[in-house]
Protein backbone atom coordinates (compact mmCIF):
# COMPACT_ATOMS: atom_id res chain seq x y z
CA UNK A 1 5.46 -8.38 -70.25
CA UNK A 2 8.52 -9.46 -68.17
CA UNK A 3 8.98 -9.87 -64.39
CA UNK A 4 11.26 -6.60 -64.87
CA UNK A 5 8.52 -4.62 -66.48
CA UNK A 6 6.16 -5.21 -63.76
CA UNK A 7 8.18 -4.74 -60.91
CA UNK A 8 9.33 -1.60 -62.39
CA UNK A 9 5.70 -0.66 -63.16
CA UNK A 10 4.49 -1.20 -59.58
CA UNK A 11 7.11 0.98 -58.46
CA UNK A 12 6.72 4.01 -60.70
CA UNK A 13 2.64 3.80 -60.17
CA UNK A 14 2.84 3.87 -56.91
CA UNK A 15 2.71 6.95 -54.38
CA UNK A 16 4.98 5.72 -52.22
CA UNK A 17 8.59 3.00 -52.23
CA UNK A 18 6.24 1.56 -49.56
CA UNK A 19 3.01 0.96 -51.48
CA UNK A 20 5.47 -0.37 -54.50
CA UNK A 21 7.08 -2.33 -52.52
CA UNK A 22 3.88 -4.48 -50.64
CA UNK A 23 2.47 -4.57 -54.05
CA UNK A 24 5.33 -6.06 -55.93
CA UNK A 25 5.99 -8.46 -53.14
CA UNK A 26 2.45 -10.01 -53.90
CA UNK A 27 3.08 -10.28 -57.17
CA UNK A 28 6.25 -11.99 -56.02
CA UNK A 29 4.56 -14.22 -54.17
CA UNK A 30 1.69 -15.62 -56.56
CA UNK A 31 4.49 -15.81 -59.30
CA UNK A 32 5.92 -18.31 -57.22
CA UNK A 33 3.48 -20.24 -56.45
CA UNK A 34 2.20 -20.25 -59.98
CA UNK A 35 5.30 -21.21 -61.41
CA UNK A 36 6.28 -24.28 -58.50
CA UNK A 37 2.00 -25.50 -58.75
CA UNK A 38 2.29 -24.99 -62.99
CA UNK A 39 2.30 -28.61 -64.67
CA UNK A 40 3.37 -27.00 -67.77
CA UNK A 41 6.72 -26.30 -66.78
CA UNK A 42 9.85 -28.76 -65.98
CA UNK A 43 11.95 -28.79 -63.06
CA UNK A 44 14.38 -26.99 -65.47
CA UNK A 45 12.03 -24.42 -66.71
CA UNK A 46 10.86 -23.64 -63.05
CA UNK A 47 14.36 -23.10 -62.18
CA UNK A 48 15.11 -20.41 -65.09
CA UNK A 49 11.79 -19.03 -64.30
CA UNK A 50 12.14 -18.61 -60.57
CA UNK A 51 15.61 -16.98 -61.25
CA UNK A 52 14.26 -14.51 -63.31
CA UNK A 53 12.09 -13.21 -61.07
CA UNK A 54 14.43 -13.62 -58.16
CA UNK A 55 16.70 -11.06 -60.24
CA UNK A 56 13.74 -8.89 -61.67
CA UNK A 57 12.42 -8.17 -58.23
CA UNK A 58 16.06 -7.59 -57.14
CA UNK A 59 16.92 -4.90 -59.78
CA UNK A 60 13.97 -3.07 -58.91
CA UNK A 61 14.08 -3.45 -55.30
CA UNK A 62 17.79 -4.04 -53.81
CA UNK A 63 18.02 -5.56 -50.93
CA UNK A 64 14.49 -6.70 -50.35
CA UNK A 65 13.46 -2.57 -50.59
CA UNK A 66 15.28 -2.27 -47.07
């Protein structure tokens, strides 16, 4: 499942933008931290992957959900 799919999941489960948004932010969060903490990845591969959820979280939620 992609960064896109879940975003957009959390914010067509939830009740309200609100709720979706706190939620997804988490998500956003740990992803982060998994991906920079991960040895698996390179410095290249955490770059790609931190952009793509950068712009996942950003399609589902412009402008930070503000």
């Amino acid at each position: 499942m992609s960064y896109l799919e879940i975003f957009t999941d959390y914010r067509l489960g939830s009740e309200t933008y609100g709720d979706a948004l706190m939620i997804a932010f988490r998500f956003y969060i740990l992803a982060v931290g998994n991906v920079l903490e991960s040895p698996h990845f390179t410095d290249t591969e955490r770059i790609e992957a931190l952009k793509e959820l950068h712009v996942a979280f950003n399609n589902v939620f412009p402008n930070g959900g503000v």
